[in-house]
PDB file of N, CA and C in Angstrom:
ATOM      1  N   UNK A   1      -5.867  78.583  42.903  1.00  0.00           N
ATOM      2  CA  UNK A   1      -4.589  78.115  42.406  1.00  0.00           C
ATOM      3  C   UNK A   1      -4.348  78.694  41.023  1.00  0.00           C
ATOM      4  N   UNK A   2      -3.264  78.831  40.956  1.00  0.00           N
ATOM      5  CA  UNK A   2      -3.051  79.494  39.535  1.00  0.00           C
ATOM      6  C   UNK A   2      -1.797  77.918  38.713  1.00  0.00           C
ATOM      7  N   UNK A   3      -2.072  78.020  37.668  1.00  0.00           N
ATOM      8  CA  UNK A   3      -1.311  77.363  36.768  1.00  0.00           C
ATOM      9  C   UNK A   3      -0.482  77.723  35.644  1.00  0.00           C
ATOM     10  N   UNK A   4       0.875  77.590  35.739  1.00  0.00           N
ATOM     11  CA  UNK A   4       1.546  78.118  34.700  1.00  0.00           C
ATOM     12  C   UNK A   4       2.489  76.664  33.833  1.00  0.00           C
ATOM     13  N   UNK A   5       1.955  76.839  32.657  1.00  0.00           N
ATOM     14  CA  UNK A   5       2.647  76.081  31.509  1.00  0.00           C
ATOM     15  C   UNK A   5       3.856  76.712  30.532  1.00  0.00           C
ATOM     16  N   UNK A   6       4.888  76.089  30.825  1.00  0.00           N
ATOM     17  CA  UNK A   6       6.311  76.763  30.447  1.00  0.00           C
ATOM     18  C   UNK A   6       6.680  75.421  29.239  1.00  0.00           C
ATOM     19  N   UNK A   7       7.106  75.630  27.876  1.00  0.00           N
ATOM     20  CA  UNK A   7       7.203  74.615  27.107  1.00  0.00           C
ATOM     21  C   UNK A   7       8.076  75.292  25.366  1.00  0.00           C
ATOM     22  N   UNK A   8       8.839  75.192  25.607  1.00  0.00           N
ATOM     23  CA  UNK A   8       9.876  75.565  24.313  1.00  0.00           C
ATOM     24  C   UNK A   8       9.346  75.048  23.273  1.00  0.00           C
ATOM     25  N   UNK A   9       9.673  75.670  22.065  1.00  0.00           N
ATOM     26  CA  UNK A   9       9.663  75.302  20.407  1.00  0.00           C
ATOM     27  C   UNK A   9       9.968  73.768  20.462  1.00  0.00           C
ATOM     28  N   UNK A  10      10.775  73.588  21.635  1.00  0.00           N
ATOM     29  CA  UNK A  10      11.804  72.286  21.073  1.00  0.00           C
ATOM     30  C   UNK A  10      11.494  71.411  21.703  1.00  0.00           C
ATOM     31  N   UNK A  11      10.539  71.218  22.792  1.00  0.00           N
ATOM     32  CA  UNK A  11       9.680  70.507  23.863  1.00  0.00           C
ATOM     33  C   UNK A  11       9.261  69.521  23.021  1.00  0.00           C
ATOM     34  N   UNK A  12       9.171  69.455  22.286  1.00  0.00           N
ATOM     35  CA  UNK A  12       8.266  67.696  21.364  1.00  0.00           C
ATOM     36  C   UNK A  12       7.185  67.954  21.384  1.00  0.00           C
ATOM     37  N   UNK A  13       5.986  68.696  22.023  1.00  0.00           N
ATOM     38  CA  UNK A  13       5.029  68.317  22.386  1.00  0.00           C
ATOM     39  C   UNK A  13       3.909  68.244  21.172  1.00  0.00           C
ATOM     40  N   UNK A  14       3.377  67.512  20.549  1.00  0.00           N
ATOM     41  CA  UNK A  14       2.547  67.255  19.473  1.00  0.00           C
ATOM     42  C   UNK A  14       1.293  68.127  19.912  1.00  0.00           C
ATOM     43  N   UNK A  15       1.069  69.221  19.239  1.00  0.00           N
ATOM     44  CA  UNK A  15      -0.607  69.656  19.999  1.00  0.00           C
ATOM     45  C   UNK A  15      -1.659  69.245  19.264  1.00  0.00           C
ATOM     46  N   UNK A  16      -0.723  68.536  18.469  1.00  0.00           N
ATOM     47  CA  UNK A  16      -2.525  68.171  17.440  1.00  0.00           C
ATOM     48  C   UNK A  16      -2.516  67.016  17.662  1.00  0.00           C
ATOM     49  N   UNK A  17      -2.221  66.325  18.867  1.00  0.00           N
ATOM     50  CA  UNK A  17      -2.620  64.950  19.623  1.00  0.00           C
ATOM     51  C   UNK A  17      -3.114  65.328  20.539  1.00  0.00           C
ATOM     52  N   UNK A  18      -3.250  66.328  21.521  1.00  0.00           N
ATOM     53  CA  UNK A  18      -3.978  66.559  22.346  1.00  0.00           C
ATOM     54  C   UNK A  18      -5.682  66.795  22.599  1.00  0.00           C
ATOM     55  N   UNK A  19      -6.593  66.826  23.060  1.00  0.00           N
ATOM     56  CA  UNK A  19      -8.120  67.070  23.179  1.00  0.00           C
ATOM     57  C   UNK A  19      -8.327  68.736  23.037  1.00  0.00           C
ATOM     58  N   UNK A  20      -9.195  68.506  22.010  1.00  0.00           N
ATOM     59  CA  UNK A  20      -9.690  70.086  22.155  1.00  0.00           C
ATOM     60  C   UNK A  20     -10.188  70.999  22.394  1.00  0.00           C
ATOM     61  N   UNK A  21      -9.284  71.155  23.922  1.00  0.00           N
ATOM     62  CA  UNK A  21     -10.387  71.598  25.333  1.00  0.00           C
ATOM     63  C   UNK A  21      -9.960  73.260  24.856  1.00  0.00           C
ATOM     64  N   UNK A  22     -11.265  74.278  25.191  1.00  0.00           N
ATOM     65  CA  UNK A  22     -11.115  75.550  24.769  1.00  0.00           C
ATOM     66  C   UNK A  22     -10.677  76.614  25.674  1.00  0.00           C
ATOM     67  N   UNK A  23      -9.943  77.314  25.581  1.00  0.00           N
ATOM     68  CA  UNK A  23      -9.326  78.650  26.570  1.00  0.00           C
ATOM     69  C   UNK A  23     -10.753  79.216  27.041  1.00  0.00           C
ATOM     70  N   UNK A  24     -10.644  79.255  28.744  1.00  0.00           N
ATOM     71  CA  UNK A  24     -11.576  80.394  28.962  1.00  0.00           C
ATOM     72  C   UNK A  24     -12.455  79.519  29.714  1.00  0.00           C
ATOM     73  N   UNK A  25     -12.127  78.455  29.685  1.00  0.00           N
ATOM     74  CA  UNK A  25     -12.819  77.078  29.804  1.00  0.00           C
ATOM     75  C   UNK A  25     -12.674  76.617  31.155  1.00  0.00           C
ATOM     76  N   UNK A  26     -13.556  75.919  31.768  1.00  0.00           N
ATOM     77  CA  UNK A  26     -12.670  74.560  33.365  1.00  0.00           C
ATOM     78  C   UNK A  26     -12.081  73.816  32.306  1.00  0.00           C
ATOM     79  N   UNK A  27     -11.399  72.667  33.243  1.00  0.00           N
ATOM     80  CA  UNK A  27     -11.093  71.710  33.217  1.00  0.00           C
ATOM     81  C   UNK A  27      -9.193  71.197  32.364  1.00  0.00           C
ATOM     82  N   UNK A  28      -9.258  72.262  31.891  1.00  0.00           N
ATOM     83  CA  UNK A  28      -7.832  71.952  30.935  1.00  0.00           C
ATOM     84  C   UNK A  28      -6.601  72.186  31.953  1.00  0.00           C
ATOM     85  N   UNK A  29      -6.817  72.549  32.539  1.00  0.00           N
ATOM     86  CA  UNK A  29      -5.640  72.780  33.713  1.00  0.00           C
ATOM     87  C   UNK A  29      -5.397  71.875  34.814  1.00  0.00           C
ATOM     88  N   UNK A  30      -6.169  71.173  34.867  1.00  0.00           N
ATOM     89  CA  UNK A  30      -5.855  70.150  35.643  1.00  0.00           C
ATOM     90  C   UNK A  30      -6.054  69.031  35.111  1.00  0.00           C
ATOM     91  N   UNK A  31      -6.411  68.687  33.569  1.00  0.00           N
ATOM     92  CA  UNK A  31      -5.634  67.528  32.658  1.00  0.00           C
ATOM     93  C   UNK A  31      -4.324  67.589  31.849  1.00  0.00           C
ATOM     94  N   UNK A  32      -4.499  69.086  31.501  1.00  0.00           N
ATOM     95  CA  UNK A  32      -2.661  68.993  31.314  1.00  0.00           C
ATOM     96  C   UNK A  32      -1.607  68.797  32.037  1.00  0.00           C
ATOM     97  N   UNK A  33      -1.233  69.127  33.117  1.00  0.00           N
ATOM     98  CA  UNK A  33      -0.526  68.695  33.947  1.00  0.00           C
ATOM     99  C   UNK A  33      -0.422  67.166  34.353  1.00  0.00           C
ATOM    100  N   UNK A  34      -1.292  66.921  34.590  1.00  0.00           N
ATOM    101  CA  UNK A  34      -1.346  64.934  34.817  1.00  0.00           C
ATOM    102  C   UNK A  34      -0.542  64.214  33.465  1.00  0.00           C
ATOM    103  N   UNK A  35      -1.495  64.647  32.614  1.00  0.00           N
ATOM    104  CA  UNK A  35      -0.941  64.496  31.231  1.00  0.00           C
ATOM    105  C   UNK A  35       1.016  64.686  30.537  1.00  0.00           C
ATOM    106  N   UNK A  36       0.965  65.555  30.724  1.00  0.00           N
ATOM    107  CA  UNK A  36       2.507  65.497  30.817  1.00  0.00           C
ATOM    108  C   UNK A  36       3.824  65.274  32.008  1.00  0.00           C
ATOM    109  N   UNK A  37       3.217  65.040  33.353  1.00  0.00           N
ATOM    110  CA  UNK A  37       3.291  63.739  34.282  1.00  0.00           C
ATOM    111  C   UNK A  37       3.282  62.482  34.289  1.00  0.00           C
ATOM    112  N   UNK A  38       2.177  62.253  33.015  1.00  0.00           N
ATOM    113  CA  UNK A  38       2.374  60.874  32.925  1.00  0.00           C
ATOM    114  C   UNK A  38       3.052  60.153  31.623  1.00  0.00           C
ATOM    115  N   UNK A  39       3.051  61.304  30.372  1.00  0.00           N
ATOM    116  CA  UNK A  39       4.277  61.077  29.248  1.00  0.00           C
ATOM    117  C   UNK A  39       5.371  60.936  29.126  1.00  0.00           C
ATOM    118  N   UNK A  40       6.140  59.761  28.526  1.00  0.00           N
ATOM    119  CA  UNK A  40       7.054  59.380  28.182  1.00  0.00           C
ATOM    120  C   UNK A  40       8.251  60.018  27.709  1.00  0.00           C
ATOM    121  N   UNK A  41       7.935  61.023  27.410  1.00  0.00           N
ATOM    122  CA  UNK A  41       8.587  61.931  26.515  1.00  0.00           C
ATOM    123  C   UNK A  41       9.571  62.661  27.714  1.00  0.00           C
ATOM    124  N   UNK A  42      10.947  62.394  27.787  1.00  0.00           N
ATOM    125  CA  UNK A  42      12.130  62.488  28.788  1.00  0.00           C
ATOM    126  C   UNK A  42      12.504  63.977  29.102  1.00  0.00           C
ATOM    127  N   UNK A  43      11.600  64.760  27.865  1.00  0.00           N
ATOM    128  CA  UNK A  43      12.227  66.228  28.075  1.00  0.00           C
ATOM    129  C   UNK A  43      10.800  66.896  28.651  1.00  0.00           C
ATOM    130  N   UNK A  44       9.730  66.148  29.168  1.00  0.00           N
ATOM    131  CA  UNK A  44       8.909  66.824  30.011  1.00  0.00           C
ATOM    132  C   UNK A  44       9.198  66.888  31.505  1.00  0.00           C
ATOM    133  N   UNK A  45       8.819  67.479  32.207  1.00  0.00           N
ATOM    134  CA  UNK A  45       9.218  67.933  33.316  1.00  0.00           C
ATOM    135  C   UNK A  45       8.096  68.643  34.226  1.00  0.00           C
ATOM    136  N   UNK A  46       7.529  68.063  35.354  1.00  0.00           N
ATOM    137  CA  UNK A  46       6.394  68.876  36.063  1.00  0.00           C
ATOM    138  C   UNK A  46       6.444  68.530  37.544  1.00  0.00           C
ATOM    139  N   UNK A  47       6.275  70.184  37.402  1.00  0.00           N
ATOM    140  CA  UNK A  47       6.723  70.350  39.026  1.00  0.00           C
ATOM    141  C   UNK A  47       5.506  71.213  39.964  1.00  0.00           C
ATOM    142  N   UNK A  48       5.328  71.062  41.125  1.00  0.00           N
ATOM    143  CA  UNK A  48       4.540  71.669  41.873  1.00  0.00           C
ATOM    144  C   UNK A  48       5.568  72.503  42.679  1.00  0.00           C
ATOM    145  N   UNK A  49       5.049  74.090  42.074  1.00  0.00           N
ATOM    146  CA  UNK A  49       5.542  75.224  42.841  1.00  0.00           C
ATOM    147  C   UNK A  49       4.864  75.685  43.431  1.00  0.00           C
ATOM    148  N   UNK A  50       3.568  74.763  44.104  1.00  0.00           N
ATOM    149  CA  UNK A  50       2.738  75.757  44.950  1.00  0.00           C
ATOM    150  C   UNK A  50       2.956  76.222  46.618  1.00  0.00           C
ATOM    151  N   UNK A  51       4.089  75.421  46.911  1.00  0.00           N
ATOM    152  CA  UNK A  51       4.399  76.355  48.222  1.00  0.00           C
ATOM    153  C   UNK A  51       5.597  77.237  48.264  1.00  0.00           C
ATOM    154  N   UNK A  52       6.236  77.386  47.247  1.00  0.00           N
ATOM    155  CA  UNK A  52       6.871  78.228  46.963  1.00  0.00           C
ATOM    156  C   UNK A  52       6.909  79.807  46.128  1.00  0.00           C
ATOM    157  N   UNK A  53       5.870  79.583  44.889  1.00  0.00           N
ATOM    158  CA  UNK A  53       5.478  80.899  43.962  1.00  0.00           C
ATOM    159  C   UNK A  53       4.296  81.768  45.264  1.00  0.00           C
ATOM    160  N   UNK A  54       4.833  82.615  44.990  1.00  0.00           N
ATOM    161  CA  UNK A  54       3.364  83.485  46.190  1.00  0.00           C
ATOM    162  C   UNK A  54       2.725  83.905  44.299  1.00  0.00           C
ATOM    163  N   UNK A  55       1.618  83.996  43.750  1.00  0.00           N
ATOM    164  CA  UNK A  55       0.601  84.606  42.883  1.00  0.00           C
ATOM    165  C   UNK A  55      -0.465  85.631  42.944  1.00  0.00           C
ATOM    166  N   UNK A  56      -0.779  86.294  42.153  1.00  0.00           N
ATOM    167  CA  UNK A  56      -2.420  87.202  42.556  1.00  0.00           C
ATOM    168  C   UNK A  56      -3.097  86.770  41.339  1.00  0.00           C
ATOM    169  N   UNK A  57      -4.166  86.207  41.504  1.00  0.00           N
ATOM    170  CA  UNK A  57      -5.502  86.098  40.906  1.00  0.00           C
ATOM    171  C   UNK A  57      -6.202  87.237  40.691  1.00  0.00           C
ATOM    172  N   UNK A  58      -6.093  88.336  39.717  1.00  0.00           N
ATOM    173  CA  UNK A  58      -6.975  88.964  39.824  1.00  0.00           C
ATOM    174  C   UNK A  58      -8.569  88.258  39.147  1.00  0.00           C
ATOM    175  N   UNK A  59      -9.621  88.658  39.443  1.00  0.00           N
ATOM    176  CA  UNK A  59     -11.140  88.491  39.349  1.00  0.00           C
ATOM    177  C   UNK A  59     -11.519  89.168  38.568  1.00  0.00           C
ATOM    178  N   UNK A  60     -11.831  88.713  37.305  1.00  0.00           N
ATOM    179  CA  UNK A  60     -12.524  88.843  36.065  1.00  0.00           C
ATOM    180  C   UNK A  60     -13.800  89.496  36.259  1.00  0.00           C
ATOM    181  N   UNK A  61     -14.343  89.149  37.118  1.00  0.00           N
ATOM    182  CA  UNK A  61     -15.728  89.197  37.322  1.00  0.00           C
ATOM    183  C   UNK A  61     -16.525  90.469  37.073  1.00  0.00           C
ATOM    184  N   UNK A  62     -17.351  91.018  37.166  1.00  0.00           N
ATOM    185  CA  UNK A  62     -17.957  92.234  36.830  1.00  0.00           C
ATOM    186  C   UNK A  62     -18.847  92.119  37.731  1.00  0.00           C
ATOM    187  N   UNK A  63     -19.285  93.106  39.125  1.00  0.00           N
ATOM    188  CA  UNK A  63     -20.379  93.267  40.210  1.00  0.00           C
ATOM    189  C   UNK A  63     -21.511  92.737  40.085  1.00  0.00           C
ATOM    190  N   UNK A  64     -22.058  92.725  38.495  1.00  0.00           N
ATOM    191  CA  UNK A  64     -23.366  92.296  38.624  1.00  0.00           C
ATOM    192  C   UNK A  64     -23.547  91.043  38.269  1.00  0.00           C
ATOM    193  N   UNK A  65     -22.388  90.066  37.974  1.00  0.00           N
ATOM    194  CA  UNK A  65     -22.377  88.757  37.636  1.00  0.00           C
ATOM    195  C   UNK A  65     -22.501  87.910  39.192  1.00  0.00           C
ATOM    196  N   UNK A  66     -23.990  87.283  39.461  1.00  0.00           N
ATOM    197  CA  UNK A  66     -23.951  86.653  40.846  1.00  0.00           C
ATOM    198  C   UNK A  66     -22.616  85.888  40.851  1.00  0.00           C
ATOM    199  N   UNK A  67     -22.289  84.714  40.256  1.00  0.00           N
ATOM    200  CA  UNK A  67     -21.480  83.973  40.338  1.00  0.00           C
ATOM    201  C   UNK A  67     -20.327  84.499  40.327  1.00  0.00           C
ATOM    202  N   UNK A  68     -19.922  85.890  40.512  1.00  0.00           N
ATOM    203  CA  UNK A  68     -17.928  86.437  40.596  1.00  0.00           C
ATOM    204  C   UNK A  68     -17.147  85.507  39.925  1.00  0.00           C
ATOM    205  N   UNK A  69     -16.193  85.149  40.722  1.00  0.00           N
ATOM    206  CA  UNK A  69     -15.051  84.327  40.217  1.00  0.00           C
ATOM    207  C   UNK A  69     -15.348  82.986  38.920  1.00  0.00           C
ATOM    208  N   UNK A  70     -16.908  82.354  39.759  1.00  0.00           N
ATOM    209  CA  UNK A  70     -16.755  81.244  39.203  1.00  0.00           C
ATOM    210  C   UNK A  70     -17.580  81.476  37.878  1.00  0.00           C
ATOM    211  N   UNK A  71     -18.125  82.399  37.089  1.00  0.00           N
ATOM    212  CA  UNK A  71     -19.014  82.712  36.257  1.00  0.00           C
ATOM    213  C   UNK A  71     -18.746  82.224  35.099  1.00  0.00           C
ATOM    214  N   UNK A  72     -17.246  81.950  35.041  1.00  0.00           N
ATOM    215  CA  UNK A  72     -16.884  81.033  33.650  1.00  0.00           C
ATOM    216  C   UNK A  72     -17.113  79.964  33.319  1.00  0.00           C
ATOM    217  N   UNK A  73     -17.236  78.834  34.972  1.00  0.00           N
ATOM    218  CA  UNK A  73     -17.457  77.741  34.869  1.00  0.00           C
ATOM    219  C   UNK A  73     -18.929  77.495  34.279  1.00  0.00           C
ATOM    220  N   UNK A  74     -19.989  78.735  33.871  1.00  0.00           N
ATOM    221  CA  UNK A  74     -20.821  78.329  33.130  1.00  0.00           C
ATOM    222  C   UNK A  74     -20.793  78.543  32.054  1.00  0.00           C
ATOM    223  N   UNK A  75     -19.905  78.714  30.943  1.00  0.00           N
ATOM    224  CA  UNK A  75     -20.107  79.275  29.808  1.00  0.00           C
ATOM    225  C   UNK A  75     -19.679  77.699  29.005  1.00  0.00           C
ATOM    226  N   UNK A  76     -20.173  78.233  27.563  1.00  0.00           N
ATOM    227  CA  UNK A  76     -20.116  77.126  26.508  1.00  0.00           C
ATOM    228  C   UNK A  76     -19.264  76.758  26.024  1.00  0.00           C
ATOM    229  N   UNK A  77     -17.849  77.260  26.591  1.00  0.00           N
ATOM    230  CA  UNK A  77     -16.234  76.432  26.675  1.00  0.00           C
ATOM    231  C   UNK A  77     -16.332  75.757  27.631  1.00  0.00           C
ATOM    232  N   UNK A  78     -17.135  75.606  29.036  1.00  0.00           N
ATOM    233  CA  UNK A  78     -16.986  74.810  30.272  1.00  0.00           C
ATOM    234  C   UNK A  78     -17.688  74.006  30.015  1.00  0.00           C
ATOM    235  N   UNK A  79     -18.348  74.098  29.182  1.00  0.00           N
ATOM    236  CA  UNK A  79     -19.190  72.598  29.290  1.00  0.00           C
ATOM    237  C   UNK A  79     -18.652  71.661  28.004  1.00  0.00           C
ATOM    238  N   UNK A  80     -17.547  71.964  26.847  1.00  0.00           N
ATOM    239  CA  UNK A  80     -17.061  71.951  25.936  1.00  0.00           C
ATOM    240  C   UNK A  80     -16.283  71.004  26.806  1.00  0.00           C
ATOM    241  N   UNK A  81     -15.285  71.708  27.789  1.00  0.00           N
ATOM    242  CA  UNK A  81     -14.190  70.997  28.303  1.00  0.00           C
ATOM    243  C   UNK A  81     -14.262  69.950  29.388  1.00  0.00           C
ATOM    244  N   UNK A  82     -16.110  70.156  29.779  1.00  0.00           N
ATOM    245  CA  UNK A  82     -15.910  68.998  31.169  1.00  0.00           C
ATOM    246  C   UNK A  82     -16.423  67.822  30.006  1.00  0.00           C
ATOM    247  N   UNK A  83     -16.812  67.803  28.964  1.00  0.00           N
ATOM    248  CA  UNK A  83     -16.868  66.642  28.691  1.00  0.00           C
ATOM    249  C   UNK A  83     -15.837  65.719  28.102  1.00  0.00           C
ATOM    250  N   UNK A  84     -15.340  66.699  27.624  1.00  0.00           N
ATOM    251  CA  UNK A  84     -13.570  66.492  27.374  1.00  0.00           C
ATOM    252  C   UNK A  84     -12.815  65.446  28.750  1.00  0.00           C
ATOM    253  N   UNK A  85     -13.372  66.165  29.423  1.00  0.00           N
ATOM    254  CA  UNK A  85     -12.493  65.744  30.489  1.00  0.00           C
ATOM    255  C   UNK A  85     -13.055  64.664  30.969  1.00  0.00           C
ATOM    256  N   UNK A  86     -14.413  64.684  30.976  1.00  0.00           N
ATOM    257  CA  UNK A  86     -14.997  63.275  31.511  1.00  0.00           C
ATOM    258  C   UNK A  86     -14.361  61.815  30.730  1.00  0.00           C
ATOM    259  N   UNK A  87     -14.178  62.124  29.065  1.00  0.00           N
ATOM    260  CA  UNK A  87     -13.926  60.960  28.346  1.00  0.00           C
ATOM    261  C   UNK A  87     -11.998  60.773  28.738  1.00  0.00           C
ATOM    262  N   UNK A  88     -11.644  61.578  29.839  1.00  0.00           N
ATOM    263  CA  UNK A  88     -10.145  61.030  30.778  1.00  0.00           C
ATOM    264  C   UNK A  88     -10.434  60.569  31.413  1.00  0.00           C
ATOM    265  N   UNK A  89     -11.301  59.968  32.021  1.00  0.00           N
ATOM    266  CA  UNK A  89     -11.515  59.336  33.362  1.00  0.00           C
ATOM    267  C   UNK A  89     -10.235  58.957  34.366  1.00  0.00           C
ATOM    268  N   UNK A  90      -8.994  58.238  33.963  1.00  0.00           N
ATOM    269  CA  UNK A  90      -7.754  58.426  34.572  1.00  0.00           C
ATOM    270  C   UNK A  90      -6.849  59.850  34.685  1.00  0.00           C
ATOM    271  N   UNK A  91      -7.028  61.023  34.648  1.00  0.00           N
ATOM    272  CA  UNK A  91      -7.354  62.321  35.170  1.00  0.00           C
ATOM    273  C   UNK A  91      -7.268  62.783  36.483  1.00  0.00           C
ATOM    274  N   UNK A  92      -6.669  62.984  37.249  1.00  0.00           N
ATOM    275  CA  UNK A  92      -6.562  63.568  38.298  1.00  0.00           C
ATOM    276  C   UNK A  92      -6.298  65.014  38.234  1.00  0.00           C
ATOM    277  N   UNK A  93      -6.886  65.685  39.479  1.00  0.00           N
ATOM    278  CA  UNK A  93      -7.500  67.379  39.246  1.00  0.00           C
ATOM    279  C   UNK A  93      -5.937  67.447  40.187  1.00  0.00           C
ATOM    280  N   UNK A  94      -5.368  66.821  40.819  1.00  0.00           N
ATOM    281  CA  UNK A  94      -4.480  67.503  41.881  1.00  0.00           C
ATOM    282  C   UNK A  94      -2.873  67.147  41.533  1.00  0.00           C
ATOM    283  N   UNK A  95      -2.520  68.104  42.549  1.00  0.00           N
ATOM    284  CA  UNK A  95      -1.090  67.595  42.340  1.00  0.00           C
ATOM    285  C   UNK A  95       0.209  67.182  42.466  1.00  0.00           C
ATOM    286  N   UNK A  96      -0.685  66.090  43.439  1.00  0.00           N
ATOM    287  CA  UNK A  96       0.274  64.959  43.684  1.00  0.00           C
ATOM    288  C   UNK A  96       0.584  64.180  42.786  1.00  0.00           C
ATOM    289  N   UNK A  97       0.438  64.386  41.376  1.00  0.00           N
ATOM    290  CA  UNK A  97       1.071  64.213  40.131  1.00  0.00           C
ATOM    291  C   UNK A  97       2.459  63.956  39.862  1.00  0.00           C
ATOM    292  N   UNK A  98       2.975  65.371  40.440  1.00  0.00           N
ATOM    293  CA  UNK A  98       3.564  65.969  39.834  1.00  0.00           C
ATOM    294  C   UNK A  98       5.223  65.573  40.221  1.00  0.00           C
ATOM    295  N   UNK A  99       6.235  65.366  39.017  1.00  0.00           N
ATOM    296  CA  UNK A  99       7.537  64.729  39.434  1.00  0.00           C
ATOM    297  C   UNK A  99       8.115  65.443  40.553  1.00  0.00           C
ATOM    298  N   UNK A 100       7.969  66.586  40.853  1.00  0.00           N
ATOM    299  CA  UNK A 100       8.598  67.523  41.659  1.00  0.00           C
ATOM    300  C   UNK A 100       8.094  68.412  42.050  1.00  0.00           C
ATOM    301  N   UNK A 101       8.743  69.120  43.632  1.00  0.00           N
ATOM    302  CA  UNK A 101       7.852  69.569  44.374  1.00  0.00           C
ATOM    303  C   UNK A 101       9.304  70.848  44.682  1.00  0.00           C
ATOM    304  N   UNK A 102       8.563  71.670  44.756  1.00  0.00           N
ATOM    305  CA  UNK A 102       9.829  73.179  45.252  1.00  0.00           C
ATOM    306  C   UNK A 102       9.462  73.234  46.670  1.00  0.00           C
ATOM    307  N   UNK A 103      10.222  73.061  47.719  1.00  0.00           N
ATOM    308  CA  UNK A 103      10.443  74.058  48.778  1.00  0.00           C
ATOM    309  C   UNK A 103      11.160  75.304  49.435  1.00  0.00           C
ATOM    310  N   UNK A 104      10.776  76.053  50.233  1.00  0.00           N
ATOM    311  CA  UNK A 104      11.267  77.153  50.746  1.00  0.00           C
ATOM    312  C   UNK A 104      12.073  76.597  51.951  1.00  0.00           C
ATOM    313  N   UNK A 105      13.532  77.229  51.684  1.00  0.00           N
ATOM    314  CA  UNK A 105      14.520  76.510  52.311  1.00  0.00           C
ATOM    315  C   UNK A 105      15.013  78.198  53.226  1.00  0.00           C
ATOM    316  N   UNK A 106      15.095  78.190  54.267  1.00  0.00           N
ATOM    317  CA  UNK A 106      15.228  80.049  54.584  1.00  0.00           C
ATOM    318  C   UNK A 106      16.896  79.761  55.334  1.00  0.00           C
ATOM    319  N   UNK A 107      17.446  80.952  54.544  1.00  0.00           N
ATOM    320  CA  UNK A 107      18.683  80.786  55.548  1.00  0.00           C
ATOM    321  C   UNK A 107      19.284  81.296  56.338  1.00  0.00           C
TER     322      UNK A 107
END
């Protein structure tokens, strides 16, 4: 799954209230989204475009890294951010969150 965060100058969003989960990292991508799903703040807005965006993932990875894709999930931002994430415990990874859902309507 890929995740994209879209958020204007003018969005409100305080980032120096947020946890300081690190790029490069698990786990921040599937607490931000919940997170601004579940804020008050009238000019947030989150939507699930996943049956609608087609994406490519390209793979970071380098041949000789056993772990390919997932090789990040061991580094010392992933373990930075799952504990981050553990102290959310109300956190959900998915996203049935989310206020809105896009479908493909064919005509």
């Amino acid at each position: 799954a890929a995740d994209y965060f879209l958020l204007t100058r003018e969005s409100g969003l305080d980032w120096n209230t947020l946890p300081p989960y690190l790029l490069g990292g698990v786990a921040f991508d599937n607490w931000f989204p919940h997170y601004m799903s579940k804020s008050r703040n009238p000019t947030f807005c989150t939507v699930d475009a996943s049956l609608t965006i087609r994406d490519y993932h390209l793979n970071h990875a380098r041949p000789q890294e056993k772990d390919g894709m997932k090789a990040s999930h061991h580094s010392a931002a992933s373990e930075v951010n799952r504990l981050l994430y553990k102290s959310h415990r109300s956190v959900s990874k998915y996203a049935m969150h989310m206020q809105y859902r896009t479908v493909y309507v064919s005509s």
